[in-house]
C-alpha atoms as a PDB file:
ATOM      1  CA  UNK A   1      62.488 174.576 144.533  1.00  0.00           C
ATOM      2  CA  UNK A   2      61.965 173.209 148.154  1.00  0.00           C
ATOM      3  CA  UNK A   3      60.622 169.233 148.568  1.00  0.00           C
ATOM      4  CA  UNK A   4      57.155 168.645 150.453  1.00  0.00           C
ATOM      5  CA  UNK A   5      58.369 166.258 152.856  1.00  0.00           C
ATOM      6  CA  UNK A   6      54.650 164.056 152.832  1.00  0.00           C
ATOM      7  CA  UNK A   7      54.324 160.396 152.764  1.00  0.00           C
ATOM      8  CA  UNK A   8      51.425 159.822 149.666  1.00  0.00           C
ATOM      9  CA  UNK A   9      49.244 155.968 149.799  1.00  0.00           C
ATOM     10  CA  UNK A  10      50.361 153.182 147.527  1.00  0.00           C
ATOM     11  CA  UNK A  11      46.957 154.296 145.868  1.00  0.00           C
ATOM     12  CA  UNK A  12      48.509 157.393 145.380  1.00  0.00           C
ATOM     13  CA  UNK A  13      51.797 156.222 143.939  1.00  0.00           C
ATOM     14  CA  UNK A  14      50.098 153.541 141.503  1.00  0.00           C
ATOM     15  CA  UNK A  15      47.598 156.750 140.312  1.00  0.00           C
ATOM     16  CA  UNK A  16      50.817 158.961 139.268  1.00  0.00           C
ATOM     17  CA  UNK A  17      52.643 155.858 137.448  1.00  0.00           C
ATOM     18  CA  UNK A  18      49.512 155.120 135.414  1.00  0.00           C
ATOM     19  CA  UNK A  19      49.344 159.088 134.546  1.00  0.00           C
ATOM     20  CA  UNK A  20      53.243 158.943 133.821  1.00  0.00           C
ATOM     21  CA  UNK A  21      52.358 156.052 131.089  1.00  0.00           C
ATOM     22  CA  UNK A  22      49.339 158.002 129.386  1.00  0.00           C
ATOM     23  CA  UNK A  23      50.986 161.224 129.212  1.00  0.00           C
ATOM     24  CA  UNK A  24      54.539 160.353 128.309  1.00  0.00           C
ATOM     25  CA  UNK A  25      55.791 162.282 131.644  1.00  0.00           C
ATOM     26  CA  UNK A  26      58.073 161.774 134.696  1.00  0.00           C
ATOM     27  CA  UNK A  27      56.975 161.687 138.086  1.00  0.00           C
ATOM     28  CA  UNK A  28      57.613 165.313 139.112  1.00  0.00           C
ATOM     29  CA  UNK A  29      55.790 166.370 136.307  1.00  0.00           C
ATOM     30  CA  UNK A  30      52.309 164.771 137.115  1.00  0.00           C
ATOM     31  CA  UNK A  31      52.946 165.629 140.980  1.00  0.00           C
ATOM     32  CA  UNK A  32      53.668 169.065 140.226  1.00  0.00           C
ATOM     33  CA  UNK A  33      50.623 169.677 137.729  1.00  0.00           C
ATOM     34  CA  UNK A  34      48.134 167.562 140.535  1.00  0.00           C
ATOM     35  CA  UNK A  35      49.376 170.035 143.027  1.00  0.00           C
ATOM     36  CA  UNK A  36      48.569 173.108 141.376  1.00  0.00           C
ATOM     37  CA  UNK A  37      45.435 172.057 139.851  1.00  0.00           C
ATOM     38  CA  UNK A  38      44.365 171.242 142.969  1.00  0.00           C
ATOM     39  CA  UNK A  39      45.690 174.445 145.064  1.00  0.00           C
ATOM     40  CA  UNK A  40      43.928 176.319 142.513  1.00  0.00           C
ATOM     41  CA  UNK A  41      40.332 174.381 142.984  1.00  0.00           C
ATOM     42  CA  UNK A  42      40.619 174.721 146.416  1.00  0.00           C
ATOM     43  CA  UNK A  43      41.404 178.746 146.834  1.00  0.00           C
ATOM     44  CA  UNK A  44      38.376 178.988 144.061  1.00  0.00           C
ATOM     45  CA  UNK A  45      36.057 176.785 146.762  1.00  0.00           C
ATOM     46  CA  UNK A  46      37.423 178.941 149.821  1.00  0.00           C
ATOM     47  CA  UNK A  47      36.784 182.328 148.494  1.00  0.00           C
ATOM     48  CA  UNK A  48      33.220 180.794 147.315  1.00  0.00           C
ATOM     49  CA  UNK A  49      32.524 178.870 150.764  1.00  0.00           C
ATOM     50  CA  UNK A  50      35.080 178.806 153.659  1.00  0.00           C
ATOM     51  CA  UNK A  51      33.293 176.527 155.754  1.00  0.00           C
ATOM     52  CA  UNK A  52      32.450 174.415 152.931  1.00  0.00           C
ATOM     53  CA  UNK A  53      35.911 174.240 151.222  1.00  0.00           C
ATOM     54  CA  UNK A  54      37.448 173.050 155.173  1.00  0.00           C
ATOM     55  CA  UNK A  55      34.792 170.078 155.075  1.00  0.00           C
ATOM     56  CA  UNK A  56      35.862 169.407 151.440  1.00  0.00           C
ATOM     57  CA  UNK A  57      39.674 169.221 152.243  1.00  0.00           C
ATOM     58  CA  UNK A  58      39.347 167.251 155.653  1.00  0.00           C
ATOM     59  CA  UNK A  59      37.180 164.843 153.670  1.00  0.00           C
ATOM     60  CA  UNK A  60      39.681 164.719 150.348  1.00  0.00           C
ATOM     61  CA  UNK A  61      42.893 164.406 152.872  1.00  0.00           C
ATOM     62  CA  UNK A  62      40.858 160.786 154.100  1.00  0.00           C
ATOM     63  CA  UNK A  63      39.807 159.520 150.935  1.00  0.00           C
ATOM     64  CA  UNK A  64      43.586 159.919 150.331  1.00  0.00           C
ATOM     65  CA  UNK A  65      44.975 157.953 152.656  1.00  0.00           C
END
Protein backbone atom coordinates (compact mmCIF):
# COMPACT_ATOMS: atom_id res chain seq x y z
CA UNK A 1 0.00 0.00 0.00
CA UNK A 2 1.13 3.64 -0.87
CA UNK A 3 0.43 6.64 2.00
CA UNK A 4 -1.89 9.71 0.93
CA UNK A 5 0.41 12.32 1.84
CA UNK A 6 -2.78 14.96 3.09
CA UNK A 7 -2.79 17.04 6.11
CA UNK A 8 -6.64 16.18 7.77
CA UNK A 9 -8.23 19.24 10.56
CA UNK A 10 -7.91 18.65 14.26
CA UNK A 11 -11.78 18.13 13.67
CA UNK A 12 -10.84 15.47 11.60
CA UNK A 13 -8.34 13.77 13.87
CA UNK A 14 -10.65 14.09 17.12
CA UNK A 15 -13.69 12.42 14.68
CA UNK A 16 -11.39 9.19 13.91
CA UNK A 17 -10.21 8.83 17.75
CA UNK A 18 -13.83 8.94 18.95
CA UNK A 19 -14.68 6.19 16.08
CA UNK A 20 -11.43 4.22 17.21
CA UNK A 21 -13.10 4.12 20.92
CA UNK A 22 -16.71 2.97 19.72
CA UNK A 23 -15.57 0.43 17.40
CA UNK A 24 -12.64 -1.14 19.17
CA UNK A 25 -10.30 -0.21 16.00
CA UNK A 26 -6.93 1.44 15.17
CA UNK A 27 -6.53 4.43 13.26
CA UNK A 28 -5.84 2.95 9.80
CA UNK A 29 -8.74 1.00 10.12
CA UNK A 30 -11.43 3.83 10.46
CA UNK A 31 -9.34 5.98 7.80
CA UNK A 32 -9.29 3.25 5.46
CA UNK A 33 -13.14 2.25 5.78
CA UNK A 34 -14.06 6.46 5.65
CA UNK A 35 -12.12 6.46 2.47
CA UNK A 36 -13.80 3.87 0.66
CA UNK A 37 -17.18 4.53 1.84
CA UNK A 38 -16.80 7.71 0.69
CA UNK A 39 -15.01 6.99 -2.87
CA UNK A 40 -17.82 4.76 -3.36
CA UNK A 41 -20.72 7.56 -2.57
CA UNK A 42 -19.08 9.81 -4.63
CA UNK A 43 -18.55 7.61 -8.08
CA UNK A 44 -22.46 6.60 -7.29
CA UNK A 45 -23.26 10.70 -7.27
CA UNK A 46 -20.95 11.26 -10.46
CA UNK A 47 -22.37 8.67 -12.68
CA UNK A 48 -25.96 10.02 -11.35
CA UNK A 49 -25.00 13.90 -11.69
CA UNK A 50 -21.49 15.09 -12.77
CA UNK A 51 -22.05 18.58 -12.27
CA UNK A 52 -23.79 17.97 -9.15
CA UNK A 53 -21.34 15.46 -7.54
CA UNK A 54 -18.22 18.44 -8.40
CA UNK A 55 -20.41 21.03 -6.30
CA UNK A 56 -20.87 18.29 -3.64
CA UNK A 57 -17.07 17.51 -3.30
CA UNK A 58 -15.79 21.24 -3.53
CA UNK A 59 -18.36 21.93 -0.82
CA UNK A 60 -17.45 18.57 1.45
CA UNK A 61 -13.47 19.36 0.89
CA UNK A 62 -14.49 23.04 2.92
CA UNK A 63 -16.64 21.80 5.48
CA UNK A 64 -13.49 19.67 6.08
CA UNK A 65 -11.10 21.93 6.70
Amino acid sequence: MRAFSVRHADSQHLKVDDLMSILGCDKSTVVRAALWYGLNEICKDVNADREKTIEKVAIANLKAR
